[in-house]
Protein backbone atom coordinates (compact mmCIF):
# COMPACT_ATOMS: atom_id res chain seq x y z
CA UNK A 1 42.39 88.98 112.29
CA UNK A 2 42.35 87.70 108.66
CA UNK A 3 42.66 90.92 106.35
CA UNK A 4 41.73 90.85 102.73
CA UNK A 5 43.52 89.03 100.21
CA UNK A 6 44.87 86.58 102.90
CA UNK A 7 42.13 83.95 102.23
CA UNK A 8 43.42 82.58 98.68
CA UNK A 9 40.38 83.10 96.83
CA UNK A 10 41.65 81.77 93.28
CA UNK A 11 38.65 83.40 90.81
CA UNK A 12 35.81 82.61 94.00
CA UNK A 13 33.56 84.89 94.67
CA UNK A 14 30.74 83.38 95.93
CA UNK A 15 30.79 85.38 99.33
CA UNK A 16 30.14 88.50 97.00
CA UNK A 17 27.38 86.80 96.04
CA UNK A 18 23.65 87.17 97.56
CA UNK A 19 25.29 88.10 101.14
CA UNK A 20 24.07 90.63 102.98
CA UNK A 21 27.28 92.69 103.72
CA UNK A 22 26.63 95.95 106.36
CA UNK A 23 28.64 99.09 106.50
CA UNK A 24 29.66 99.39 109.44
CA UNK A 25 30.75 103.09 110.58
CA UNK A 26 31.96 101.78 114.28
CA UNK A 27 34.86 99.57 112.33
CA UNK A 28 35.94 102.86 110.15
CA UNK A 29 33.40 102.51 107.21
CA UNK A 30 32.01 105.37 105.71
CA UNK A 31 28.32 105.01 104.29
CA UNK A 32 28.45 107.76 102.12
CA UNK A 33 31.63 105.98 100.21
CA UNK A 34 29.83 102.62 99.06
CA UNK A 35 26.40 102.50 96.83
CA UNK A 36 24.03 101.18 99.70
CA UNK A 37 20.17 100.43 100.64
CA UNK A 38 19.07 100.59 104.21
CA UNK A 39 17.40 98.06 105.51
CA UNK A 40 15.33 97.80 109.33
CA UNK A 41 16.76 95.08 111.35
CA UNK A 42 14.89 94.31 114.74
CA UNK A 43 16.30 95.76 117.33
CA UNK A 44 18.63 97.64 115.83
CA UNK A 45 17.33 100.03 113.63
CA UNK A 46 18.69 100.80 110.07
CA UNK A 47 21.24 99.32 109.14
CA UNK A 48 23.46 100.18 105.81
CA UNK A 49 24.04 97.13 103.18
CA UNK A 50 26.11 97.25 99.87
CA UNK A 51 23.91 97.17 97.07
CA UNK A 52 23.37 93.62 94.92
CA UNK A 53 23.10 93.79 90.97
CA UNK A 54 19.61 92.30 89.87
CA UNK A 55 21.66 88.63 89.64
CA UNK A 56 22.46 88.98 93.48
CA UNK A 57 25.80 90.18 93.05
CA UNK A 58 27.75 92.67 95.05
CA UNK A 59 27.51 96.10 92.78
CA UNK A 60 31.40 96.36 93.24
CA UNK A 61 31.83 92.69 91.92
CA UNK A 62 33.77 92.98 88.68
CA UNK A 63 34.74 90.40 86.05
CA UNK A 64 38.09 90.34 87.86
CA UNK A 65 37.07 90.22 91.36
CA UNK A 66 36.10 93.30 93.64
CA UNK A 67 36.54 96.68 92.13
CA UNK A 68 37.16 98.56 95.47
CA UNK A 69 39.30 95.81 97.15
CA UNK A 70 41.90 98.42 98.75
CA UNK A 71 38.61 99.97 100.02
CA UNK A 72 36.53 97.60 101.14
CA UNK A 73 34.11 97.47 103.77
CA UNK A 74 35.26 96.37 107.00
CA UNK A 75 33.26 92.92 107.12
CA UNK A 76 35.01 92.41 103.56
CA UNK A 77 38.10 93.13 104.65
CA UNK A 78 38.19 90.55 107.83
CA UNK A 79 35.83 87.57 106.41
CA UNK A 80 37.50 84.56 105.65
CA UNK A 81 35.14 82.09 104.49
CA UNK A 82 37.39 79.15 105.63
CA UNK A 83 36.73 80.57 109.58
CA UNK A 84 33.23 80.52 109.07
CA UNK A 85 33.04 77.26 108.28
CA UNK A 86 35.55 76.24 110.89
CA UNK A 87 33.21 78.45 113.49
CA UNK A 88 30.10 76.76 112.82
CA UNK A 89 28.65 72.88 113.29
CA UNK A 90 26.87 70.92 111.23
CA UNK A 91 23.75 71.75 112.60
CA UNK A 92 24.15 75.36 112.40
CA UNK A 93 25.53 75.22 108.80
CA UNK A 94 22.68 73.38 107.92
CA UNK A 95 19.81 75.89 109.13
CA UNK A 96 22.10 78.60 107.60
CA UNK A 97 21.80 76.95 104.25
CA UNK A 98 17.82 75.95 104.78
CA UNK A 99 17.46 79.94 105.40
CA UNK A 100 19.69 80.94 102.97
CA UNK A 101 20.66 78.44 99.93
CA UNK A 102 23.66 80.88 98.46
CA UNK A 103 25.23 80.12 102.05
CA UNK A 104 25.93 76.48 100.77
CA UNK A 105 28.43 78.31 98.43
CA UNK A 106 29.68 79.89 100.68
CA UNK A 107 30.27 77.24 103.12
CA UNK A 108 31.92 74.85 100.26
CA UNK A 109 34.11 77.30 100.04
CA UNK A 110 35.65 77.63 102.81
CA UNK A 111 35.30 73.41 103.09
CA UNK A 112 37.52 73.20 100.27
CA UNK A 113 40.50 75.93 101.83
CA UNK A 114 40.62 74.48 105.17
CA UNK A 115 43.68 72.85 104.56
CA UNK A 116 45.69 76.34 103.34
CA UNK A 117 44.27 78.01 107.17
CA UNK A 118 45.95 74.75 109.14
CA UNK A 119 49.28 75.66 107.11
CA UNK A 120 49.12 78.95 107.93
CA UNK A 121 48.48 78.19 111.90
CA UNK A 122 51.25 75.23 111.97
CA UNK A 123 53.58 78.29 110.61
CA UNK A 124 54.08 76.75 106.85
CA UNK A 125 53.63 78.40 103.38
CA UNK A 126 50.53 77.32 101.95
């Protein structure tokens, strides 16, 4: 499992960007901890998302990067944006984009660190 700050983000961001990130108490997070609106997903109920700034933003997105990066929620802590793109086709990153455009970002990404994930699984420093 991929734990934050092992994906070599440089100054990207874009996954804090205009992604819907849940708090997820059954992986250890604590709603009460994180500035959140609830949102009705079908099927499951409520569910708990950070809050976005008015540009899309993550509210704990600072000019430096994440302002509660020891304390993260879990899906910030495992994501690695260069495994999502690895996990999906062409086909499925394409509707993903179509139904959300900030995906693209996203997706690019993770395109463009592929190469520092197959160091890390042939065992070499990236």
């Amino acid at each position: 499992m991929t734990k934050l700050g092992d994906v070599p983000c440089g100054g990207c961001h874009h996954c804090c960007q205009r992604e819907v990130i849940a708090i997820l108490p059954d992986h250890g997070d604590d709603p009460k901890r994180y500035a959140h609106d609830i949102i009705v997903s079908p099927g499951q109920g409520p569910i708990a998302i950070l809050k976005h700034k008015p540009n899309g933003d993550c509210v704990y997105l600072g000019s430096n990067g994440c302002t509660i990066h020891g304390q993260a929620p879990f899906l910030c802590r495992v994501f690695d944006c260069r495994q999502w793109f690895r996990g999906h086709s062409r086909a499925e990153r394409r509707k993903m984009v179509e139904a959300s455009p900030g995906t693209r970002d996203v997706f690019d990404a993770g395109r463009e660190r592929l190469h520092t994930l197959d160091q890390i699984d042939e065992g070499t420093q990236p």
